[in-house]
C-alpha atoms as a PDB file:
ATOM      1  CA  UNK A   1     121.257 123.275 103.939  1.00  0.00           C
ATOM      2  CA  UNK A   2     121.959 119.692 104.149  1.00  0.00           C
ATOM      3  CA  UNK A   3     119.363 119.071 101.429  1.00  0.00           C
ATOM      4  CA  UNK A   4     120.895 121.352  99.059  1.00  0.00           C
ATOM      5  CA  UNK A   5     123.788 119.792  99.025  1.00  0.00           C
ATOM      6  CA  UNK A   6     123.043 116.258  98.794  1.00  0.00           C
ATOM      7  CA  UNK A   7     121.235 118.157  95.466  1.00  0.00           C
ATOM      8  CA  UNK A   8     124.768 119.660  94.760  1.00  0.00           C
ATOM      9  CA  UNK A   9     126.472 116.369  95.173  1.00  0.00           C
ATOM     10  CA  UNK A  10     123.983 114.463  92.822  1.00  0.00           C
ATOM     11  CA  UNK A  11     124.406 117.044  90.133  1.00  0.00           C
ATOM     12  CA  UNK A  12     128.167 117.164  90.000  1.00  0.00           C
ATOM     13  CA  UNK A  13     128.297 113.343  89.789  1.00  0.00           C
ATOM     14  CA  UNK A  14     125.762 113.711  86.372  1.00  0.00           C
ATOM     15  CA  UNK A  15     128.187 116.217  84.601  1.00  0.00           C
ATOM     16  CA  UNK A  16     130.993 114.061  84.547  1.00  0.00           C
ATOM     17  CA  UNK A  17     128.958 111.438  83.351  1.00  0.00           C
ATOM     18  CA  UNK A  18     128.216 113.629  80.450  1.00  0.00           C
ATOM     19  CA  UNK A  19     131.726 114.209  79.863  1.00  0.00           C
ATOM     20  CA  UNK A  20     132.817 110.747  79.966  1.00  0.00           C
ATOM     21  CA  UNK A  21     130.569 109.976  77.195  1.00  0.00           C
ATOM     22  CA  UNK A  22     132.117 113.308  75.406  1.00  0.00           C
ATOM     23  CA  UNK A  23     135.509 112.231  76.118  1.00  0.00           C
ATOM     24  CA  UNK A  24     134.719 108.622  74.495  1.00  0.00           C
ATOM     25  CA  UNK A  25     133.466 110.832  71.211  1.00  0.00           C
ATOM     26  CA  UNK A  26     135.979 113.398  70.641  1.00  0.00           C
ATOM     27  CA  UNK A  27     138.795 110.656  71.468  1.00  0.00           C
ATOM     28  CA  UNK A  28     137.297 109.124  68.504  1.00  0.00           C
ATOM     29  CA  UNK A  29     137.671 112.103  66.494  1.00  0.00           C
ATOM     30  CA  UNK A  30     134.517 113.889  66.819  1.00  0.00           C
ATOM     31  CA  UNK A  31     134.716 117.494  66.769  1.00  0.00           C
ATOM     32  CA  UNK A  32     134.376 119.264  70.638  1.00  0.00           C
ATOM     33  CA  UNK A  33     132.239 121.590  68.883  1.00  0.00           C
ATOM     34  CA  UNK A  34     129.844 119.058  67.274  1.00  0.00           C
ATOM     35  CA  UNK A  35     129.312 117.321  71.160  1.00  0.00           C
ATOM     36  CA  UNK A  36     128.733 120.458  72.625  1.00  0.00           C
ATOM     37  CA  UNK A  37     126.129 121.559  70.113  1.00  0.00           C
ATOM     38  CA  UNK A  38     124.227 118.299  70.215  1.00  0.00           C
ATOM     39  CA  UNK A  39     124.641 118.484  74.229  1.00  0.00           C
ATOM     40  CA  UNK A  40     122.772 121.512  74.313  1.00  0.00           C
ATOM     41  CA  UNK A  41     120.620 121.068  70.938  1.00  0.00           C
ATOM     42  CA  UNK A  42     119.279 117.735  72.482  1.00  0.00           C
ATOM     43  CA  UNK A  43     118.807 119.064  76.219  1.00  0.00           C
ATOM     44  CA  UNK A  44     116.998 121.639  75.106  1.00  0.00           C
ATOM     45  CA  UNK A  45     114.609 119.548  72.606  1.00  0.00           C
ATOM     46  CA  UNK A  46     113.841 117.413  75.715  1.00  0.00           C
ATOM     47  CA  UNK A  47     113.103 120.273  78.368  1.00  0.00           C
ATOM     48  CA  UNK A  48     111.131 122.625  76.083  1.00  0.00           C
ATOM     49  CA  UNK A  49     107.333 120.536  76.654  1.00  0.00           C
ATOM     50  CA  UNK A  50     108.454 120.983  80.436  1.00  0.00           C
ATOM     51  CA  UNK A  51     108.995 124.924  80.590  1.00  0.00           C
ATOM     52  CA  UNK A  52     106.589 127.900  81.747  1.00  0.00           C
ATOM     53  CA  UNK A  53     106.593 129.699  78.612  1.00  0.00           C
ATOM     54  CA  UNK A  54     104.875 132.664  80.491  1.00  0.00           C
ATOM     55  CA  UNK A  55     108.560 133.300  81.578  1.00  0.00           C
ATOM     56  CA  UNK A  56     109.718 133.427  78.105  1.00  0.00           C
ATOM     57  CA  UNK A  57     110.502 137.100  78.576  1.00  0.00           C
ATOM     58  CA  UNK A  58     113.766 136.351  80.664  1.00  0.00           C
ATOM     59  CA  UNK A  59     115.178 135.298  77.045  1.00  0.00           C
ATOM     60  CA  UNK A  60     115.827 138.946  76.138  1.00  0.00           C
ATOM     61  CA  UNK A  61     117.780 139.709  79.164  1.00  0.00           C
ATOM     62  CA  UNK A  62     120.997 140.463  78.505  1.00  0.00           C
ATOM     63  CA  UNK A  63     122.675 138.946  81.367  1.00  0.00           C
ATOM     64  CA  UNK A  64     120.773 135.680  80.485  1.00  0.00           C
ATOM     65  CA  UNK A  65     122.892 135.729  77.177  1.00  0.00           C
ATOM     66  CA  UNK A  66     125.742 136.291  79.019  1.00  0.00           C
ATOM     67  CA  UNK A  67     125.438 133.631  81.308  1.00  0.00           C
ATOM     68  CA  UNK A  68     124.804 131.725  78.552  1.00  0.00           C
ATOM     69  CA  UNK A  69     127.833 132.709  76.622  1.00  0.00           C
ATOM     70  CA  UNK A  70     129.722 131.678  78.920  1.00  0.00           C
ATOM     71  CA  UNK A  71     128.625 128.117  80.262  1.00  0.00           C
ATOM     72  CA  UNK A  72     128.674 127.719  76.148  1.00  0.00           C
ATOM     73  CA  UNK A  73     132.887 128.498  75.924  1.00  0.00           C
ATOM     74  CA  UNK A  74     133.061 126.553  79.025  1.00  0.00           C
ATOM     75  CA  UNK A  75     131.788 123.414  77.719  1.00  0.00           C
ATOM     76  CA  UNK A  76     133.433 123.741  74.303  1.00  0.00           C
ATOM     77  CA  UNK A  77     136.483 124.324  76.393  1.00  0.00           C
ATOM     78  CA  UNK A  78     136.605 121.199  78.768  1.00  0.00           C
ATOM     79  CA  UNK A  79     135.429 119.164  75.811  1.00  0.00           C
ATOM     80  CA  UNK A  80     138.788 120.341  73.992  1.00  0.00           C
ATOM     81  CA  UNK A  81     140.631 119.234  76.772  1.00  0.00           C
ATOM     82  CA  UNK A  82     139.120 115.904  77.206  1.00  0.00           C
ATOM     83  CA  UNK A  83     139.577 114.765  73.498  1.00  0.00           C
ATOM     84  CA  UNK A  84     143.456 114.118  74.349  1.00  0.00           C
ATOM     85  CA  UNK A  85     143.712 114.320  78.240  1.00  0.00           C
ATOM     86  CA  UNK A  86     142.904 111.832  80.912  1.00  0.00           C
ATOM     87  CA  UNK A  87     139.635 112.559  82.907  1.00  0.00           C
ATOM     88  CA  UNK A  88     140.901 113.238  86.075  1.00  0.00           C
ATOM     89  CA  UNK A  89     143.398 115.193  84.893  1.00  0.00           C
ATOM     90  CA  UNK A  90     140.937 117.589  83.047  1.00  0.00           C
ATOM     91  CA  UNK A  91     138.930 117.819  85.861  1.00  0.00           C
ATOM     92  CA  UNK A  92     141.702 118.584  88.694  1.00  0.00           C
ATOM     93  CA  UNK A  93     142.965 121.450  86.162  1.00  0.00           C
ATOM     94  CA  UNK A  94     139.286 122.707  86.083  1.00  0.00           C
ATOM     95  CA  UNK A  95     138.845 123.314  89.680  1.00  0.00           C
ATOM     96  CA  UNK A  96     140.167 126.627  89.155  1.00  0.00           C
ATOM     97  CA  UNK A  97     136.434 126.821  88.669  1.00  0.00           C
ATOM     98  CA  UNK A  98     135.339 126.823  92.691  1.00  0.00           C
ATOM     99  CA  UNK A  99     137.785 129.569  93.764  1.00  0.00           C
ATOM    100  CA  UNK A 100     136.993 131.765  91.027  1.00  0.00           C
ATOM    101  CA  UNK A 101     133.236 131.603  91.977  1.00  0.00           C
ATOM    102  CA  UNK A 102     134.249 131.934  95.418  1.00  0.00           C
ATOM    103  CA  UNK A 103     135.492 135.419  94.928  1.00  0.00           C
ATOM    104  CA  UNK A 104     133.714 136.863  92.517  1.00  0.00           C
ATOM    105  CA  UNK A 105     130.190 136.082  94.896  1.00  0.00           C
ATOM    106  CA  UNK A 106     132.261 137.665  97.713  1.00  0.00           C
ATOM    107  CA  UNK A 107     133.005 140.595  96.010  1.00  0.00           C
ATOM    108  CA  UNK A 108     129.957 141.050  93.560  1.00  0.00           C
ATOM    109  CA  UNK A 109     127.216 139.334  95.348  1.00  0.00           C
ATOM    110  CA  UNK A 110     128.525 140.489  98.576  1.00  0.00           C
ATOM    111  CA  UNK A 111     128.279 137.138  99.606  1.00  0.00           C
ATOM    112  CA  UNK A 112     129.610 136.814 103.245  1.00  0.00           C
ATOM    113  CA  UNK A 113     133.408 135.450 102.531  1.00  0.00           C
ATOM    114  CA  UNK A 114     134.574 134.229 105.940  1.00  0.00           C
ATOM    115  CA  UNK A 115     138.860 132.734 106.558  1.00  0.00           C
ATOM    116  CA  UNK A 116     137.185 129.658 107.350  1.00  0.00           C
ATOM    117  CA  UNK A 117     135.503 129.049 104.408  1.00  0.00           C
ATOM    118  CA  UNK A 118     138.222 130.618 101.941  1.00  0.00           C
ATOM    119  CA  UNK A 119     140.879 128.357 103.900  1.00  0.00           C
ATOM    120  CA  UNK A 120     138.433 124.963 103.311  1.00  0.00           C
ATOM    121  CA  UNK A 121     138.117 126.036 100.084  1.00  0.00           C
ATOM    122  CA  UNK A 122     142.247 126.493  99.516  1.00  0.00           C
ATOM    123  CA  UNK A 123     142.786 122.800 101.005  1.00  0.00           C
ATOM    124  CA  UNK A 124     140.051 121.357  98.603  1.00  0.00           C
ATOM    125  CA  UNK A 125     141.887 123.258  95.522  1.00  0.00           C
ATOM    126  CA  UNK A 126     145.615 121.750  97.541  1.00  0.00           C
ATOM    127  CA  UNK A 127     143.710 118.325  96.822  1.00  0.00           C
ATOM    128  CA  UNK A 128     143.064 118.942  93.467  1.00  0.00           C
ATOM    129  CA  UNK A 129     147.058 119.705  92.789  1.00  0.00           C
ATOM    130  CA  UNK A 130     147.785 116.213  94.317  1.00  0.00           C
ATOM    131  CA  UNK A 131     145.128 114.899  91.891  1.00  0.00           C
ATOM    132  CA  UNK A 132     146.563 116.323  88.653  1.00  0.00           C
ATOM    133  CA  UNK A 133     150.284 116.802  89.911  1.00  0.00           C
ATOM    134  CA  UNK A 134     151.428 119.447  87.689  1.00  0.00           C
ATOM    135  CA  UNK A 135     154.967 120.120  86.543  1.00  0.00           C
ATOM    136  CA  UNK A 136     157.137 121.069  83.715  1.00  0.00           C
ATOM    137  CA  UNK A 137     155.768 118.490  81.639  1.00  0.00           C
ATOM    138  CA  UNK A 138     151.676 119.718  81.329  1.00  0.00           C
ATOM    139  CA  UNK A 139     150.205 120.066  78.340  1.00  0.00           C
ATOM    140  CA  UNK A 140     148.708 122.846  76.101  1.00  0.00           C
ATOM    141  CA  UNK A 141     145.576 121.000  76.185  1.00  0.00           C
ATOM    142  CA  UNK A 142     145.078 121.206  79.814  1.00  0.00           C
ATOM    143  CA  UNK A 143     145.385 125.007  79.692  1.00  0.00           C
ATOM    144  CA  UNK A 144     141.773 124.660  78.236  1.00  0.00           C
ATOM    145  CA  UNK A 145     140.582 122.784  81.150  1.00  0.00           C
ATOM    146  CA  UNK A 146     142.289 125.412  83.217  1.00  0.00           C
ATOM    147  CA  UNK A 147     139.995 128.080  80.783  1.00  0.00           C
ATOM    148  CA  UNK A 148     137.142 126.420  81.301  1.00  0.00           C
ATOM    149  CA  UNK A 149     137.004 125.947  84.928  1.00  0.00           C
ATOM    150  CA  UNK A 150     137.788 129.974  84.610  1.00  0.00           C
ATOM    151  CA  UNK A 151     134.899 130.252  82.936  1.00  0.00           C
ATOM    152  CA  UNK A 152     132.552 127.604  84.834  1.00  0.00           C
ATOM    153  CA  UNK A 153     133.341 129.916  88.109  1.00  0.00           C
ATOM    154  CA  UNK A 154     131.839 132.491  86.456  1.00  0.00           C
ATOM    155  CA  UNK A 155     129.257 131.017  85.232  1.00  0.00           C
ATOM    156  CA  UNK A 156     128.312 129.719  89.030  1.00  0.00           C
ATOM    157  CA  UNK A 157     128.147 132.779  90.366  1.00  0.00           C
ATOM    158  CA  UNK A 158     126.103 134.212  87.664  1.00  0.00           C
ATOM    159  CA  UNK A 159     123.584 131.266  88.486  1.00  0.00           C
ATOM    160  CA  UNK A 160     123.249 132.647  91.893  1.00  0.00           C
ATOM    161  CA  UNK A 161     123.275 136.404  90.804  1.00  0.00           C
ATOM    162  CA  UNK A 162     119.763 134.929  88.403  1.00  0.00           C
ATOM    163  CA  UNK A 163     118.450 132.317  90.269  1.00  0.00           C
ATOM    164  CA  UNK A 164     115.054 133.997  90.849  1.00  0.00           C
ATOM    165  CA  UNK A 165     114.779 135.912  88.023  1.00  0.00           C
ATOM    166  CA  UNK A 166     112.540 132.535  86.569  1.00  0.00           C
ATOM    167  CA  UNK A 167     112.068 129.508  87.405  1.00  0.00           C
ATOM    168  CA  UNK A 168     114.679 126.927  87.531  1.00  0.00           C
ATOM    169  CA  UNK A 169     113.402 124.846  84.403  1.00  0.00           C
ATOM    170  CA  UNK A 170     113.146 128.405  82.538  1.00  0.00           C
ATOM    171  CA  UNK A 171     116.994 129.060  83.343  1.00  0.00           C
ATOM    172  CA  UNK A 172     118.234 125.689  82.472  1.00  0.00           C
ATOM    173  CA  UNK A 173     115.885 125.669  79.414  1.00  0.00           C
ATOM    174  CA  UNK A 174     118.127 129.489  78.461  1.00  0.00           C
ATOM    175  CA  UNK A 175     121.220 127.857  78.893  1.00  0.00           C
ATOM    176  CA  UNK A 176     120.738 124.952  76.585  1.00  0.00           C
ATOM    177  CA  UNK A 177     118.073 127.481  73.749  1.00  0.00           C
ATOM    178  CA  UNK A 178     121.068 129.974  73.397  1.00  0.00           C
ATOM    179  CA  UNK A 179     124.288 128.020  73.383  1.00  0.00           C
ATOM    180  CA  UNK A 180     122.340 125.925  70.577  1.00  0.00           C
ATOM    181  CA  UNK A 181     122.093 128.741  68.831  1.00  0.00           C
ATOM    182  CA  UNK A 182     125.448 130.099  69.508  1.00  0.00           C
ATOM    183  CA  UNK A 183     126.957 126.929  68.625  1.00  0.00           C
ATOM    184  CA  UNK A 184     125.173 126.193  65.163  1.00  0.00           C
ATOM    185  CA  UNK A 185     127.872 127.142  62.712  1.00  0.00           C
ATOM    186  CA  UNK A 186     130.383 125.071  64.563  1.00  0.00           C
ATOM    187  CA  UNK A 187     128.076 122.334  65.177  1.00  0.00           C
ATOM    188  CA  UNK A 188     126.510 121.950  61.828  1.00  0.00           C
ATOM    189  CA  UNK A 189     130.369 122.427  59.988  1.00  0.00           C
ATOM    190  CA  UNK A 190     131.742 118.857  61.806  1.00  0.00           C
ATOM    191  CA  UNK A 191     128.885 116.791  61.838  1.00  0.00           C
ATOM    192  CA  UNK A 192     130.562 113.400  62.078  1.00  0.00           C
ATOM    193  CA  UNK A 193     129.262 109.818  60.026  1.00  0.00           C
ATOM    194  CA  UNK A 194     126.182 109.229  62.397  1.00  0.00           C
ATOM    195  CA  UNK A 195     126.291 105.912  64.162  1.00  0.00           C
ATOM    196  CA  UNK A 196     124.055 103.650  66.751  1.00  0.00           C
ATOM    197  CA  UNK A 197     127.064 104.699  69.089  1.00  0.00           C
ATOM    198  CA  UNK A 198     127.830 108.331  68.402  1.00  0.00           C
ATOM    199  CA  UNK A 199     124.001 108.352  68.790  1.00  0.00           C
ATOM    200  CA  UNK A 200     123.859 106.592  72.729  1.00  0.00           C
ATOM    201  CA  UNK A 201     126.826 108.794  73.873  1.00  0.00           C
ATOM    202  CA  UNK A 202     124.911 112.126  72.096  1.00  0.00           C
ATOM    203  CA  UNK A 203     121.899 111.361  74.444  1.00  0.00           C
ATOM    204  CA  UNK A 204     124.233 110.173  77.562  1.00  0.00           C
ATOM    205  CA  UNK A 205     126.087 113.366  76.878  1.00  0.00           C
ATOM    206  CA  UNK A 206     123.261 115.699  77.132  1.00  0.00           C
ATOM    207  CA  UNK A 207     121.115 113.738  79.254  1.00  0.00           C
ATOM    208  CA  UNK A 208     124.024 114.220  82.264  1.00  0.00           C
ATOM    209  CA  UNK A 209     124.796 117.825  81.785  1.00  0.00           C
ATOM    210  CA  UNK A 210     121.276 118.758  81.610  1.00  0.00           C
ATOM    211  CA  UNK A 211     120.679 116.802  84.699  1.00  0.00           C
ATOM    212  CA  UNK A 212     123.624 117.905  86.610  1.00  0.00           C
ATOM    213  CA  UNK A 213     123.008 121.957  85.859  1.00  0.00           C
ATOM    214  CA  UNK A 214     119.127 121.595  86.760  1.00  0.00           C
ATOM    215  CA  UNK A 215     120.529 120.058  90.395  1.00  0.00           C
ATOM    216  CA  UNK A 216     122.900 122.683  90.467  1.00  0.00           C
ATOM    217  CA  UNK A 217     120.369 125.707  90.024  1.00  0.00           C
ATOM    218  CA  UNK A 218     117.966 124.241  92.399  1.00  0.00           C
ATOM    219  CA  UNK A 219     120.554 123.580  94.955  1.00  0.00           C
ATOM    220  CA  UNK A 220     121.691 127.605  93.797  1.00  0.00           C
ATOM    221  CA  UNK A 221     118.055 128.570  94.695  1.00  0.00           C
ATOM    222  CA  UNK A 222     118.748 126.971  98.303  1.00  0.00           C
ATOM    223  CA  UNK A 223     122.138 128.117  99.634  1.00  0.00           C
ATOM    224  CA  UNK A 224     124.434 130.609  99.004  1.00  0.00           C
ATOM    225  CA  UNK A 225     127.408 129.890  96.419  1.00  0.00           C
ATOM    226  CA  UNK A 226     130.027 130.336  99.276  1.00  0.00           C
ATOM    227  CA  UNK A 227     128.775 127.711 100.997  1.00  0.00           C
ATOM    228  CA  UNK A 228     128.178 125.362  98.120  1.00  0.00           C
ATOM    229  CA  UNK A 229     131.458 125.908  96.278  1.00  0.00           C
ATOM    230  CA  UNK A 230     133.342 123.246  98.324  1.00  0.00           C
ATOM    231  CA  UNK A 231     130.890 120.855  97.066  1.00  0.00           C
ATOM    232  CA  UNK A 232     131.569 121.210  93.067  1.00  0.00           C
ATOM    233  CA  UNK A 233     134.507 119.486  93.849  1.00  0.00           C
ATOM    234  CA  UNK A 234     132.655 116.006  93.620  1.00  0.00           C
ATOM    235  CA  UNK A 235     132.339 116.520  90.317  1.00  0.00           C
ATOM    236  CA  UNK A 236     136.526 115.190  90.592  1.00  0.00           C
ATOM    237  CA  UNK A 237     135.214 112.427  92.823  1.00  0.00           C
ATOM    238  CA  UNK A 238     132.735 111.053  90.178  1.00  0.00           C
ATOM    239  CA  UNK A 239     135.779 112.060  87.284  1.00  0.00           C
ATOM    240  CA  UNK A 240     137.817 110.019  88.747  1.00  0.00           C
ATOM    241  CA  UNK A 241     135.458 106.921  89.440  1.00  0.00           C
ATOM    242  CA  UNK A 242     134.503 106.991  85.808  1.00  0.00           C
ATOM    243  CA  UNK A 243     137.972 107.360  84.528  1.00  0.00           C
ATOM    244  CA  UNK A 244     138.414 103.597  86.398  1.00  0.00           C
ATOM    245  CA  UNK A 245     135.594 102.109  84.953  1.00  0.00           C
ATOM    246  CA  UNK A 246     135.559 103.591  81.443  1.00  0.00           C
ATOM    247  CA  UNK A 247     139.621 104.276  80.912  1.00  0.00           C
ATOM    248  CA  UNK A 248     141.103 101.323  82.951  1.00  0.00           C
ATOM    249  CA  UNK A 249     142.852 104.937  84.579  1.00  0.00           C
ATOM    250  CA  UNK A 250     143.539 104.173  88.014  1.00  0.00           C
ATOM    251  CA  UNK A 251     144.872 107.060  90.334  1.00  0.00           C
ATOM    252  CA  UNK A 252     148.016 106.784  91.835  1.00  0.00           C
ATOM    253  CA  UNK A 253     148.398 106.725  95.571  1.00  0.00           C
ATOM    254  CA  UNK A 254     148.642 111.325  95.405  1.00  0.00           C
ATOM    255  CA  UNK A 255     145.567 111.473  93.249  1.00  0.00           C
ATOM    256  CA  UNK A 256     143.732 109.361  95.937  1.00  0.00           C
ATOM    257  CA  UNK A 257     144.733 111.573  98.704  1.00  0.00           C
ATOM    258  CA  UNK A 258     143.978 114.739  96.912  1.00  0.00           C
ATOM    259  CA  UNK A 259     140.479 113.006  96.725  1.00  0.00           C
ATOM    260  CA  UNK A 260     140.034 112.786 100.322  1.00  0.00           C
ATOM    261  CA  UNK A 261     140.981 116.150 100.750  1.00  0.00           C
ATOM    262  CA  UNK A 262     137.922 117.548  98.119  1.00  0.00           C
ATOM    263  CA  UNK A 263     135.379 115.425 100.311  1.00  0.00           C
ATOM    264  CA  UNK A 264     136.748 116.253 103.500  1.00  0.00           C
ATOM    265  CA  UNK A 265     136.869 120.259 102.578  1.00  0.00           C
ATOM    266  CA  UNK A 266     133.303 119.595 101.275  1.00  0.00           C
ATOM    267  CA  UNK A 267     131.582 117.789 104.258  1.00  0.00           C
ATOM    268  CA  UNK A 268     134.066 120.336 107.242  1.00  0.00           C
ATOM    269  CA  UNK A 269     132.178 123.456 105.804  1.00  0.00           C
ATOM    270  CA  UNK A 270     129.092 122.248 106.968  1.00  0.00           C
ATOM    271  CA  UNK A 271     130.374 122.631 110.258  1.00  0.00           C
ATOM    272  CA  UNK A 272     130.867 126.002 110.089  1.00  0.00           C
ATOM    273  CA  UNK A 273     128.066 128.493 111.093  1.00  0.00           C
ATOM    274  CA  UNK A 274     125.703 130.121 108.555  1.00  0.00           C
ATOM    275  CA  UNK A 275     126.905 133.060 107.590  1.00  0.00           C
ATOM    276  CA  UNK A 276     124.534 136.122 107.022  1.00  0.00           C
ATOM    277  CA  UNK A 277     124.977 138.056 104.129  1.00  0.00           C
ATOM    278  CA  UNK A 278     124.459 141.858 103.825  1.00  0.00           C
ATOM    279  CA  UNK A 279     121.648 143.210 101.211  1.00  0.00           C
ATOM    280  CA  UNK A 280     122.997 142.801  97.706  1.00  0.00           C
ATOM    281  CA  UNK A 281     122.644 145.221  95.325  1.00  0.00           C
ATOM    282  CA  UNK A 282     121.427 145.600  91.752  1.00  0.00           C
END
């Protein structure tokens, strides 16, 4: 367990990374769409020579596509968010994400849901509304961070529901193929002036998510979601750290406590015992 979620924890600080380097390009008025086709485009370029193409079958699954479908919205989503929203901000909003992939695996996977766990879970989510501190005043744009941690819950437990139906470098190497694909005509219709910089931040971009997601389906392949959901709340953590370095944003004294409440919901489920799962179906 422990070593799937120092994997976890390693992969949710790379995604942010990737998104700091999307925030920097759609703040500078490059389409969401454009990053997110690149981010997948380029992933996928750079995983392909690395992939067991005797699994190449799983790409006509159906529920492949619709996994990803929906890690494809997700991204487009967040990167919406981020072109006019702080960091941190975007990313407490999108930790909707954790509770909606804690109960769908409970009640599709059948993944054992104990009070324990779903109370750990609450307080991390209670330190995520001290992070982002909403009120009367939120935005429209953080309702797509709110959308796209919707639809990043769903996409985690669909991760678990596939992880063995290939190998992990096949199921990354799906969700980067088809959201390129997906994601053309959008892409290819706001392709910005190319520069030296747009070009760095392209390959940070896609370089992070596709590290962060492989982490995250190995980790999947390890543990249950249940028990790793408290942990895709570092991916705040690492938000926030980069939104001081890169954004001179500097949380207030709330946001910091919120933080300690996402690492300290993370590490207490460890303590709790194993839980065993009844056969899943399907």
């Amino acid at each position: 367990m422990w070593r799937a979620v120092g994997i976890m924890i390693v992969g949710m600080c790379c995604i942010p990374l990737g998104d700091t380097a999307g925030k920097l390009m759609t703040a500078g008025g490059v389409s969401p769409f454009f990053v997110a086709w690149t981010r997948f485009a380029l992933a996928g370029v750079l995983l392909a020579p690395f992939v067991d193409w005797s699994e190449a079958r799983v790409l006509r699954d159906p529920r492949i596509w619709l996994r990803a479908a929906i890690i494809a919205a997700a991204i487009s989503s967040i990167l919406t968010a981020l072109k006019t929203e702080p960091i941190a901000n975007v990313f407490g909003a999108f930790f909707i994400g954790p509770i909606v992939s804690f109960t769908l695996s409970a009640i599709f996977l059948r993944e054992t849901a104990t009070p324990a766990r779903a109370a750990l879970l609450i307080v991390g989510f209670l330190g995520v509304i001290l992070v982002v501190q909403p009120g009367q005043d939120m935005r429209p744009a953080l309702l797509f961070a709110v959308l796209a941690g919707g639809l990043y819950g769903t996409f985690l437990t669909t991760s678990r529901w596939l992880a063995n139906v290939a190998q992990p470098t096949m199921l990354l190497f799906s969700q980067l193929a088809i959201p390129t694909l997906l994601l053309a005509p959008l892409g290819l219709a706001n392709i910005p002036v190319m520069t030296p910089q747009i070009g760095v931040l392209v390959t940070v971009s896609s370089l992070g998510s596709m590290a962060g997601n492989l982490l995250l389906i190995l980790a999947m392949r390890m543990a249950e979601s249940t028990r790793l959901a408290p942990f895709v709340y570092f991916q705040i953590v690492a938000a926030t750290v980069f939104g001081v370095v890169v954004f001179d944003t500097i949380p207030d004294p709330l946001a910091m406590a919120g933080i300690t409440l996402l690492v300290l919901s993370g590490f207490a489920s460890l303590a709790l015992p194993s839980p065993r799962s009844p056969d899943r179906r399907g």
